[in-house]
Protein backbone atom coordinates (compact mmCIF):
# COMPACT_ATOMS: atom_id res chain seq x y z
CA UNK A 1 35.16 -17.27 -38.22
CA UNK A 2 32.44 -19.66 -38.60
CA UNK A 3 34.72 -22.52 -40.44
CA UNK A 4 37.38 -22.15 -37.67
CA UNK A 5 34.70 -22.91 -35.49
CA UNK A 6 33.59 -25.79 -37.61
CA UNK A 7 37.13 -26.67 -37.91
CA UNK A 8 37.74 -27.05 -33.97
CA UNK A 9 34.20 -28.59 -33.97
CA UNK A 10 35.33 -31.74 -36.03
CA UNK A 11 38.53 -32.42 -34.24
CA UNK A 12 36.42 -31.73 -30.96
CA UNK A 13 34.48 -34.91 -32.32
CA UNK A 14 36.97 -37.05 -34.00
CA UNK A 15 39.06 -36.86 -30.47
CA UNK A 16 36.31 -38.01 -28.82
CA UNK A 17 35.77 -41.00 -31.35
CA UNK A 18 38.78 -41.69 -30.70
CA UNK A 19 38.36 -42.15 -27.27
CA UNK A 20 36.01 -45.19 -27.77
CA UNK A 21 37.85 -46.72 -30.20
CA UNK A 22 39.44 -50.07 -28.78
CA UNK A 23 42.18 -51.41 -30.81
CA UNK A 24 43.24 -54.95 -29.86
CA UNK A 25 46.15 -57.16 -30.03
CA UNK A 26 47.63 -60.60 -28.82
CA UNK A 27 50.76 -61.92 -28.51
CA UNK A 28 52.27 -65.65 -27.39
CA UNK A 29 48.84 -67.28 -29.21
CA UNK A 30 46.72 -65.17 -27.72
CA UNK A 31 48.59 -65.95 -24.45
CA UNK A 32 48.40 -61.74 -23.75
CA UNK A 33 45.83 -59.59 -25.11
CA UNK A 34 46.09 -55.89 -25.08
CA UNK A 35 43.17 -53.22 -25.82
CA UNK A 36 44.76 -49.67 -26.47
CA UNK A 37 42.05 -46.42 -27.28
CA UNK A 38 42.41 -44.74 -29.81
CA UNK A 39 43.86 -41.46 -27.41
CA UNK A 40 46.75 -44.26 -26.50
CA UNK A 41 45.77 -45.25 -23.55
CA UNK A 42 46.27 -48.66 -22.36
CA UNK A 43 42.61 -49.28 -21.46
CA UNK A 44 42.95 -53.47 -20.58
CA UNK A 45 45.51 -56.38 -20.35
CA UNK A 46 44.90 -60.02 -20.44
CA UNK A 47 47.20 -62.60 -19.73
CA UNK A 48 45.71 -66.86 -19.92
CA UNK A 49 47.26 -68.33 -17.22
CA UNK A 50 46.34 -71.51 -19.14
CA UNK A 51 49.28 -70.40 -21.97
CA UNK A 52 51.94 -69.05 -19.65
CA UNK A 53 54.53 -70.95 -18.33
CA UNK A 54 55.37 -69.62 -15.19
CA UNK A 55 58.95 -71.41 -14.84
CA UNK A 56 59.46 -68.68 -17.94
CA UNK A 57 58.45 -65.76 -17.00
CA UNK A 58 61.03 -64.11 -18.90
CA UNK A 59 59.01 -65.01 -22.44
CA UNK A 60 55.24 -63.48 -20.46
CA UNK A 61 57.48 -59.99 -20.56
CA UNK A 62 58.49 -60.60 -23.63
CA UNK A 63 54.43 -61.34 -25.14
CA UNK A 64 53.45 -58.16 -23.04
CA UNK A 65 56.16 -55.37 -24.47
CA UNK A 66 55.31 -57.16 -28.06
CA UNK A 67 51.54 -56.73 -27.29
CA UNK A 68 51.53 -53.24 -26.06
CA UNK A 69 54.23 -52.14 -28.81
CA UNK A 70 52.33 -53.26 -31.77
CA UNK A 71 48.83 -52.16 -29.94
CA UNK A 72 50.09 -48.13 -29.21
CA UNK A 73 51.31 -48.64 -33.18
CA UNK A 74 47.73 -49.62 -34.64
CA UNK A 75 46.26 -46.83 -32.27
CA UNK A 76 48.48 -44.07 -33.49
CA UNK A 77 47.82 -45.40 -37.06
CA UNK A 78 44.28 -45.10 -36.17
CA UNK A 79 44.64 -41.82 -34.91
CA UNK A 80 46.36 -40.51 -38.19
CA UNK A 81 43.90 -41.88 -40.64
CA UNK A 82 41.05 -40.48 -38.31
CA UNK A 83 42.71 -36.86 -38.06
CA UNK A 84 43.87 -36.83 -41.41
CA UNK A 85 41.14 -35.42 -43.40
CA UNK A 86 41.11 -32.43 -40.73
CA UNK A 87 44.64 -31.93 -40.49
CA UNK A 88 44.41 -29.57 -44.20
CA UNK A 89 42.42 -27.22 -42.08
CA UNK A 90 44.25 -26.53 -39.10
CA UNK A 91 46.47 -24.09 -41.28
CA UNK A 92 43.92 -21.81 -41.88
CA UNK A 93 43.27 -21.55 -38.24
CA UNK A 94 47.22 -20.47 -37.23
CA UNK A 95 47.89 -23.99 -35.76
């Protein structure tokens, strides 16, 4: 009983490491920058006005589904590494 609780403890914690964990990625040279958690939320976009060209606004959507793609895709890698090492345990609970 007392390593299932141990068990549930650690995930309890590396969840909520997760959730402050900012992973962060640009597209269009640094045109669009997107910060994902490590939970996958989408936690803050930026967009230079500076780099956009508004008369192509087509190419801004294109930066922002590249930007948000590839950020959810470092934060679920993130996520895996982080929950790996627990992940062995979770059959001895009856998960």
């Amino acid at each position: 009983m007392f390593d299932q609780a141990k068990m549930v403890m650690q995930l309890k914690k590396a969840q909520k490491e997760l959730a402050n964990e900012i992973v962060e990625v640009s597209a269009g040279d640094d045109a669009v920058i997107v910060q994902v958690n490590g939970e996958l939320k989408l936690k803050k976009v930026t967009i230079d006005a500076s780099r956009v060209d508004v008369d192509d606004i087509h190419e801004l959507e294109q930066w922002i589904e590249v930007a948000v793609r590839d950020a959810l895709q470092r934060a679920q890698e993130l996520a895996a590494e982080k929950m790996k090492p627990l992940m062995g345990g979770l059959g001895k609970l009856g998960l």
